[in-house]
Structure formats: C-alpha cells, structure tokens
PDB file of N, CA and C in Angstrom:
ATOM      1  N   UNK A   1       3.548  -7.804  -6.828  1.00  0.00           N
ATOM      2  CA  UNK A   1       4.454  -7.194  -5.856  1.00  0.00           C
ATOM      3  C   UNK A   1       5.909  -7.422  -6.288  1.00  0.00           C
ATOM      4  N   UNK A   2       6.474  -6.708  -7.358  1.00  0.00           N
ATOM      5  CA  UNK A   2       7.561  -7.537  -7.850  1.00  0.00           C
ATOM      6  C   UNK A   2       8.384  -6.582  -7.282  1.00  0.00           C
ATOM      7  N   UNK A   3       8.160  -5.383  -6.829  1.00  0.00           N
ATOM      8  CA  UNK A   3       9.141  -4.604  -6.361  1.00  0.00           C
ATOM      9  C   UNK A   3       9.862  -4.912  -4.817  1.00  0.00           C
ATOM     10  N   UNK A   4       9.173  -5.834  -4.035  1.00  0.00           N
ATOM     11  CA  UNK A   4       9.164  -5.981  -2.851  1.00  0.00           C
ATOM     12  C   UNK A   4      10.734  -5.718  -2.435  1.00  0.00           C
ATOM     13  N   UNK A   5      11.488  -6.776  -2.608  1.00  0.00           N
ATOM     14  CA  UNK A   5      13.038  -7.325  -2.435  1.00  0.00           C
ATOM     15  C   UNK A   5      13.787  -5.749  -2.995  1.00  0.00           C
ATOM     16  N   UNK A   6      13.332  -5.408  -3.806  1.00  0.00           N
ATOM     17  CA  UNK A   6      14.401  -4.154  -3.507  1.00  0.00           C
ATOM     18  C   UNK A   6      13.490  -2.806  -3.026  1.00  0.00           C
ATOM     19  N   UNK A   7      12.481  -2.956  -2.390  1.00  0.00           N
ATOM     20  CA  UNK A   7      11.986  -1.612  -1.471  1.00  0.00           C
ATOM     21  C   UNK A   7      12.798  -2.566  -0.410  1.00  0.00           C
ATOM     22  N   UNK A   8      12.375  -3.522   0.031  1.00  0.00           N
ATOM     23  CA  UNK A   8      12.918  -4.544   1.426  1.00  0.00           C
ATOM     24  C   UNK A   8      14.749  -3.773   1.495  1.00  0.00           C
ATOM     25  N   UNK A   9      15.229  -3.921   0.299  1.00  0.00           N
ATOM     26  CA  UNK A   9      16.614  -3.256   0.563  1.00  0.00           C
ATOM     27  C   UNK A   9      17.003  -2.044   0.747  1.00  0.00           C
ATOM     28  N   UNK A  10      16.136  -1.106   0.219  1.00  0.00           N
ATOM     29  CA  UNK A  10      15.789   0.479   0.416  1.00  0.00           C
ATOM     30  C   UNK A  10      15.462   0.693   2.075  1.00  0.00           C
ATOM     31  N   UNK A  11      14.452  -0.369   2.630  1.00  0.00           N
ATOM     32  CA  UNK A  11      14.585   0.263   3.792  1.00  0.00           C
ATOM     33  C   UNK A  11      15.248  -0.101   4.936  1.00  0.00           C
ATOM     34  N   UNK A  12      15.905  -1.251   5.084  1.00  0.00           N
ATOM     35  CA  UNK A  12      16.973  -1.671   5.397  1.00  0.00           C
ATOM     36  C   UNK A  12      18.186  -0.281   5.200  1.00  0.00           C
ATOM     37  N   UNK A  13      18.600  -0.079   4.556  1.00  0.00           N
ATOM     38  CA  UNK A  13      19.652   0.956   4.363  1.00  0.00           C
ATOM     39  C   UNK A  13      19.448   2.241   4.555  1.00  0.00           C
ATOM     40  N   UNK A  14      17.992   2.704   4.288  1.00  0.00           N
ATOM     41  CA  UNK A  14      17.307   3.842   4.502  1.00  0.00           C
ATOM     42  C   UNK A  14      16.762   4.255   5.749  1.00  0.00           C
ATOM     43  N   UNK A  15      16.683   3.265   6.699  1.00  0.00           N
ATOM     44  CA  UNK A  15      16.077   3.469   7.792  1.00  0.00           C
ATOM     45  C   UNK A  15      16.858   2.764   9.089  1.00  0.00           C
ATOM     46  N   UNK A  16      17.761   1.636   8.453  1.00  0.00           N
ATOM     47  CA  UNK A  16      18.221   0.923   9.477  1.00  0.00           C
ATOM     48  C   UNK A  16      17.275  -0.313  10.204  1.00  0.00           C
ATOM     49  N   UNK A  17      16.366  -0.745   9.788  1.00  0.00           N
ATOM     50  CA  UNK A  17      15.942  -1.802  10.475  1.00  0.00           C
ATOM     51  C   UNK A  17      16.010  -3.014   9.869  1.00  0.00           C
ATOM     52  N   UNK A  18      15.765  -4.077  10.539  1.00  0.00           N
ATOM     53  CA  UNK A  18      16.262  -5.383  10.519  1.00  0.00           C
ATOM     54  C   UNK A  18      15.427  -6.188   9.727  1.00  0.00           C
ATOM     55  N   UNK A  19      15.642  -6.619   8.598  1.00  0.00           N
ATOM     56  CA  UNK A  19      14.922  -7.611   7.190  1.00  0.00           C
ATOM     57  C   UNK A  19      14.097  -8.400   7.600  1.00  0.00           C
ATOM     58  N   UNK A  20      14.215  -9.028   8.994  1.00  0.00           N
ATOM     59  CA  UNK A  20      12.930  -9.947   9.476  1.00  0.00           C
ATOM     60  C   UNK A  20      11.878  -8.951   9.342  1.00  0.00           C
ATOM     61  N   UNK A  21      11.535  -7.415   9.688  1.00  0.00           N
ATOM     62  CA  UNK A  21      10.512  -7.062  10.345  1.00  0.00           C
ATOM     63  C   UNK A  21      10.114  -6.292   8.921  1.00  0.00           C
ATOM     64  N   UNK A  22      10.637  -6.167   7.817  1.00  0.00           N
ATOM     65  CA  UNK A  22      10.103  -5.933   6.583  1.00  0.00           C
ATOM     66  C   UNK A  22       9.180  -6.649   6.131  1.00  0.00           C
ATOM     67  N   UNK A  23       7.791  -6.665   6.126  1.00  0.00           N
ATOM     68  CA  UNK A  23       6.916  -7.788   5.347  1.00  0.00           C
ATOM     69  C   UNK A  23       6.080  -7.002   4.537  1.00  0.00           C
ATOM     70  N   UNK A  24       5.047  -7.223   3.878  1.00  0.00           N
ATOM     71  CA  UNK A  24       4.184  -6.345   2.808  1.00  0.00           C
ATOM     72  C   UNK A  24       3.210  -5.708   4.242  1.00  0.00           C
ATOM     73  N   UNK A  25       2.704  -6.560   5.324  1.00  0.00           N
ATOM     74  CA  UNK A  25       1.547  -5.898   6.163  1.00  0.00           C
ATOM     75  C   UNK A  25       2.207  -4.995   7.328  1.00  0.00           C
ATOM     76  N   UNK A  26       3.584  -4.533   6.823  1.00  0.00           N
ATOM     77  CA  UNK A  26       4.763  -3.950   8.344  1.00  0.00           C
ATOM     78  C   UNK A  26       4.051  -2.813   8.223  1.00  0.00           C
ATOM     79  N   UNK A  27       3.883  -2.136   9.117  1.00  0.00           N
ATOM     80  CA  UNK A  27       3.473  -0.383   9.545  1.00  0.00           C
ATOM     81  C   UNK A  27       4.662   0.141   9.693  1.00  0.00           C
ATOM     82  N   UNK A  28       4.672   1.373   8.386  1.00  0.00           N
ATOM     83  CA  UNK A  28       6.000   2.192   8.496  1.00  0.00           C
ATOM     84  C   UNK A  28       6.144   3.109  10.242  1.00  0.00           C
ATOM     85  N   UNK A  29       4.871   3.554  10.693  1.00  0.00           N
ATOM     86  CA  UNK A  29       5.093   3.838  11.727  1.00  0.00           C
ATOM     87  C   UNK A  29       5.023   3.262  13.103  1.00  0.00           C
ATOM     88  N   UNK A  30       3.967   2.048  13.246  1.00  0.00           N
ATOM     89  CA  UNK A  30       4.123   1.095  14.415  1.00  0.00           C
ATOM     90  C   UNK A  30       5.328  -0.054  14.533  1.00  0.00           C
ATOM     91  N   UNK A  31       5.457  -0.269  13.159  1.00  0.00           N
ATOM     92  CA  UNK A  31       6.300  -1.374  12.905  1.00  0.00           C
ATOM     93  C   UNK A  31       7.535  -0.952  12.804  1.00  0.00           C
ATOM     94  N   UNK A  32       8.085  -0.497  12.297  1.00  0.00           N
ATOM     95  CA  UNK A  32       9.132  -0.042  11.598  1.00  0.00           C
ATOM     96  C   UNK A  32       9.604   1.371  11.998  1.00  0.00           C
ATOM     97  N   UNK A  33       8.697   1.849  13.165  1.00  0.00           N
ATOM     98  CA  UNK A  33       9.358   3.575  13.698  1.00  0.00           C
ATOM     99  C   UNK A  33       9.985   4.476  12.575  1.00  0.00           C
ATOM    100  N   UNK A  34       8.957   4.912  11.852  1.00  0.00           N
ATOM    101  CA  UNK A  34       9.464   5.822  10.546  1.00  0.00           C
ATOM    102  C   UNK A  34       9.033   6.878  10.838  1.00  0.00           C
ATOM    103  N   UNK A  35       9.653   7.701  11.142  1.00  0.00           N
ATOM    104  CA  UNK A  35       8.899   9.362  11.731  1.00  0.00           C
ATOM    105  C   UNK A  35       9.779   9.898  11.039  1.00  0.00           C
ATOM    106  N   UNK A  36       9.111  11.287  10.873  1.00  0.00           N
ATOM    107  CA  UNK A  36       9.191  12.225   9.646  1.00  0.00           C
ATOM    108  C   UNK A  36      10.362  12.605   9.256  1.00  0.00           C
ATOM    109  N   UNK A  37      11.577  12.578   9.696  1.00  0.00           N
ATOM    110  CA  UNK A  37      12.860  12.455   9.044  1.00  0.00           C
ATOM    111  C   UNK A  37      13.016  11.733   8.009  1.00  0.00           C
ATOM    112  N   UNK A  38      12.974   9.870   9.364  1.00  0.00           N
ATOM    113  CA  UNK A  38      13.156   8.876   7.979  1.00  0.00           C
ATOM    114  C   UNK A  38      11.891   8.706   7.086  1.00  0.00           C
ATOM    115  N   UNK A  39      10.906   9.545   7.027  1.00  0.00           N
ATOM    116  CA  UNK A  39      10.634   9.261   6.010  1.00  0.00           C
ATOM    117  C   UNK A  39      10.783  10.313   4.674  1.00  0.00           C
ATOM    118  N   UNK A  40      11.572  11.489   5.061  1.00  0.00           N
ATOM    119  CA  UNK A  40      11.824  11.969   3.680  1.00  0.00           C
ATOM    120  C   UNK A  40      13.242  11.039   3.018  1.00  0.00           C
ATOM    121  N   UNK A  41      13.950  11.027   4.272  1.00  0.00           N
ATOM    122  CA  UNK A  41      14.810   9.825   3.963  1.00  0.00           C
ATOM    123  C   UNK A  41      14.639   8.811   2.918  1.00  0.00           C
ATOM    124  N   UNK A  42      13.571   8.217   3.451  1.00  0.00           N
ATOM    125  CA  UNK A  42      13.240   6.636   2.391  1.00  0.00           C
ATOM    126  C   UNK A  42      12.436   7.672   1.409  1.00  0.00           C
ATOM    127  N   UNK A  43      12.024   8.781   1.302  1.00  0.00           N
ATOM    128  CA  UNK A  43      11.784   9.304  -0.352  1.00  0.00           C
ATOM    129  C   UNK A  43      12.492   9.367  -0.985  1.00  0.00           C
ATOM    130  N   UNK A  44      13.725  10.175  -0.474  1.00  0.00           N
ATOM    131  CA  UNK A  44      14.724  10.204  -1.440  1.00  0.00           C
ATOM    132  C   UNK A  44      15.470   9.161  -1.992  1.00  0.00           C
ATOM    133  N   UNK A  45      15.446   7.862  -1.006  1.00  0.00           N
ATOM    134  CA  UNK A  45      16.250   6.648  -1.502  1.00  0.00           C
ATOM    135  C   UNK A  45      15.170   6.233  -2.484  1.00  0.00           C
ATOM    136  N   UNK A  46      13.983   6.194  -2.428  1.00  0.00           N
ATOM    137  CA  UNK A  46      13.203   5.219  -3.274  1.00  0.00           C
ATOM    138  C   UNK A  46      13.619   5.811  -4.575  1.00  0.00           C
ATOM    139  N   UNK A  47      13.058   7.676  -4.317  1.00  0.00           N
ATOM    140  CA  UNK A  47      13.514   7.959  -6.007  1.00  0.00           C
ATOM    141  C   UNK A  47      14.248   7.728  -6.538  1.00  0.00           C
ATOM    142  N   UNK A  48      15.539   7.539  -6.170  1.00  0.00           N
ATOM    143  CA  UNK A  48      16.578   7.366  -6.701  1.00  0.00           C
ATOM    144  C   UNK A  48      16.659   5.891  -7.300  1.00  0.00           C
ATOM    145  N   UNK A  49      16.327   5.174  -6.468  1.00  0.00           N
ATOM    146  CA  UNK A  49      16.261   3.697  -7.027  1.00  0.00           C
ATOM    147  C   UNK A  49      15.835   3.404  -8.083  1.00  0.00           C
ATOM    148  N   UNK A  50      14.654   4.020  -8.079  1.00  0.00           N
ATOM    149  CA  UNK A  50      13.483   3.564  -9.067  1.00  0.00           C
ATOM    150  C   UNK A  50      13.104   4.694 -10.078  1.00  0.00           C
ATOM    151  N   UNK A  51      14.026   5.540  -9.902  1.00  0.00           N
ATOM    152  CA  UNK A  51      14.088   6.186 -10.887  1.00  0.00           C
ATOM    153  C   UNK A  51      12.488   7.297 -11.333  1.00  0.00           C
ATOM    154  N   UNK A  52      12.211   7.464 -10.001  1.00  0.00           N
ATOM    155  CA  UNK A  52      10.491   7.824 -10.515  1.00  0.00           C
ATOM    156  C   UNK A  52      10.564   9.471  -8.865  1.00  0.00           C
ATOM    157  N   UNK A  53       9.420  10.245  -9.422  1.00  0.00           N
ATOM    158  CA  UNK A  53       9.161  11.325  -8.504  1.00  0.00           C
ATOM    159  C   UNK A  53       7.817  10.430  -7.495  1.00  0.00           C
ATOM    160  N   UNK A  54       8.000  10.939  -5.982  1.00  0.00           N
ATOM    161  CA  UNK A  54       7.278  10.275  -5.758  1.00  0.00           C
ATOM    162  C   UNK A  54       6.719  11.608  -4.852  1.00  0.00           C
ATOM    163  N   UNK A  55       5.331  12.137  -5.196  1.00  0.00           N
ATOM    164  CA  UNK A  55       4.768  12.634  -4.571  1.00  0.00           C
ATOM    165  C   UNK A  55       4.488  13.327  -3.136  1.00  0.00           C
ATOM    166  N   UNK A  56       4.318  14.609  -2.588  1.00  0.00           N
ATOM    167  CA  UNK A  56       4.554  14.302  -0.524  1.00  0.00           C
ATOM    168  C   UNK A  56       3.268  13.306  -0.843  1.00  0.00           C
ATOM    169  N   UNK A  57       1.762  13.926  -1.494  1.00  0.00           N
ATOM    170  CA  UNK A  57       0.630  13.816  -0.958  1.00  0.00           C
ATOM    171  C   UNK A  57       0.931  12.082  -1.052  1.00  0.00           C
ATOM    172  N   UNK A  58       1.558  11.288  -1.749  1.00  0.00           N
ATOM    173  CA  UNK A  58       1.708   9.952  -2.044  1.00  0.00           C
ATOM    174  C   UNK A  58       2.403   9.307  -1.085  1.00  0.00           C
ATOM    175  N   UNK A  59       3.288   9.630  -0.733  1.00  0.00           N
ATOM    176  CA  UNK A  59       4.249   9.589   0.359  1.00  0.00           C
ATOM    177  C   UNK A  59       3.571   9.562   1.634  1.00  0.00           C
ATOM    178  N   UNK A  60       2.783  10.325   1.662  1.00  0.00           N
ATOM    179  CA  UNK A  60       1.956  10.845   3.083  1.00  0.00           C
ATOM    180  C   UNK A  60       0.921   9.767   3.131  1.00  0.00           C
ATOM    181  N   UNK A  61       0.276   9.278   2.185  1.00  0.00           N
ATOM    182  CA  UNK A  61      -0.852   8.055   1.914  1.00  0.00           C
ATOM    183  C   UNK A  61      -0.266   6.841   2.746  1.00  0.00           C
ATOM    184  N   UNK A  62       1.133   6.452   1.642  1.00  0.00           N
ATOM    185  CA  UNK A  62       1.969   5.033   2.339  1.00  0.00           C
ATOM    186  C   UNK A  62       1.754   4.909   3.708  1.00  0.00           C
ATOM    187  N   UNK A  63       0.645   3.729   4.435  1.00  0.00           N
ATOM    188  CA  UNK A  63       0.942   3.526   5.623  1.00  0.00           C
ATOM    189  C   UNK A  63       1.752   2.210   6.374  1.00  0.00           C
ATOM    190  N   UNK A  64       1.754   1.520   5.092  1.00  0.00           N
ATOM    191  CA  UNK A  64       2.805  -0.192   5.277  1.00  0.00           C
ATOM    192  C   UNK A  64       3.645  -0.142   3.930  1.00  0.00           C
ATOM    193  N   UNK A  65       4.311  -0.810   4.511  1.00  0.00           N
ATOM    194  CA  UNK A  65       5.556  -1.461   3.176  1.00  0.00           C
ATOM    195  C   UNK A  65       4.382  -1.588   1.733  1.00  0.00           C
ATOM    196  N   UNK A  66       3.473  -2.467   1.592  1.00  0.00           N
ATOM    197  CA  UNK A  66       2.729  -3.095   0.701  1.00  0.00           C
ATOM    198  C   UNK A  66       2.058  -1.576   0.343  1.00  0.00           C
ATOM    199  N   UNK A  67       1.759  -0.963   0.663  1.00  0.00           N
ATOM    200  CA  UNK A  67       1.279   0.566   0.214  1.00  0.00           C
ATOM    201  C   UNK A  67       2.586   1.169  -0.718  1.00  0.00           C
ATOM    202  N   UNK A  68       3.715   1.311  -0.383  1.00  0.00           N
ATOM    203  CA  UNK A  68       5.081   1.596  -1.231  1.00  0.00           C
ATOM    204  C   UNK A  68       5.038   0.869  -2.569  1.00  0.00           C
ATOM    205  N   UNK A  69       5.104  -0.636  -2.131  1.00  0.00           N
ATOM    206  CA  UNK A  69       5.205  -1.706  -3.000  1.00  0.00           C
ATOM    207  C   UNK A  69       3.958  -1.713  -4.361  1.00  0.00           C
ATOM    208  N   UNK A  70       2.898  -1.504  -3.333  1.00  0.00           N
ATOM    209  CA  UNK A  70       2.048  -1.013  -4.364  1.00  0.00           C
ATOM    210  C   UNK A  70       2.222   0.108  -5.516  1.00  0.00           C
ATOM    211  N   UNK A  71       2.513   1.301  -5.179  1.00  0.00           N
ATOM    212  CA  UNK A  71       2.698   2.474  -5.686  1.00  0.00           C
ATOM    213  C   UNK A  71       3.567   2.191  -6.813  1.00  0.00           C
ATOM    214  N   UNK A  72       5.404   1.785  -6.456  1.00  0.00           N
ATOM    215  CA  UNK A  72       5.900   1.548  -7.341  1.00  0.00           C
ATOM    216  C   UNK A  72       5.860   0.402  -8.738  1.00  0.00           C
ATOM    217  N   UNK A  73       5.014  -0.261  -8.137  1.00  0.00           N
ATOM    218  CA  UNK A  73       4.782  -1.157  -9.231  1.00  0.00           C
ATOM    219  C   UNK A  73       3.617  -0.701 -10.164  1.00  0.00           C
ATOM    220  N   UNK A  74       3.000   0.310  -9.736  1.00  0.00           N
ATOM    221  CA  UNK A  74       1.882   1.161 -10.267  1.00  0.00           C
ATOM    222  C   UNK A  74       2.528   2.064 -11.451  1.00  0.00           C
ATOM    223  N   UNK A  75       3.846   2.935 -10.751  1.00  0.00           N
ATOM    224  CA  UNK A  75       4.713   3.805 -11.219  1.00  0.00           C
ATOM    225  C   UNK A  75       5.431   3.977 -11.932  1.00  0.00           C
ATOM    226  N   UNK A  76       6.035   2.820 -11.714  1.00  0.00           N
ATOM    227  CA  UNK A  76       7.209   2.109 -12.411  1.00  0.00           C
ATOM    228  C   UNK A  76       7.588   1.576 -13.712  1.00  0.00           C
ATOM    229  N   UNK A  77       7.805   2.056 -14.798  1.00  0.00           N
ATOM    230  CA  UNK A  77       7.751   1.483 -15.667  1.00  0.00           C
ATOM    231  C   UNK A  77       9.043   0.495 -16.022  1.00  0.00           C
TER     232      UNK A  77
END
C-alpha cells in the first residue's frame, strides 16, 4: 500500500474531508460522502497525480480508499 499518504492527500483536497476519516477500510460513499460529482473530481485529481488513465469501469469498481490504493499501486509504475 505504498500509495496510501498521497491518495490520503488527493482526497483531502479533492473532496474536502478530514484526514482522520481517510483509512484503507473508509467507504468512498458511506464514509466519506463521494457522490458522483466528487467522484469524477477525485478522477481527475488522481490522474493527474499519478500520472496514469484511470478507467470509468475502474473508477466505478473503487468502493473504499484501499480499492484506489490498490489499483494504483497495481498501475503505477
């Protein structure tokens, strides 16, 4: 999970919520209230970060932080 600390900063800035409630098991939508705005939102920030295309159908999969975290470290070269 080496990507964690900077998705953790992506969505912090991308979404506005508060770094306590970022963990790998957070629910982008129970936890973290990510509805379909912010989440093209946090697509576009991730790509950019990380320098990678990130899929809708992939995007649409992510249901916690650790699902993201996963992906990009999958992705990521």
């Amino acid at each position: 999970m080496k990507n964690f600390e900077k998705v953790k900063e992506v969505l912090i800035d991308a979404i506005d919520c508060e770094a306590e409630d970022v963990k790998l098991d957070a629910s982008l939508k129970d936890d973290l209230d990510v509805d379909s705005l912010d989440a093209v939102e946090l697509n576009m920030a991730l790509e950019e970060e990380f320098g990678v295309d990130i899929p809708d159908e992939a995007l649409f999969a992510m249901k916690t932080v650790g699902d993201i975290v996963k992906y990009l470290d999958e992705n990521v070269k």
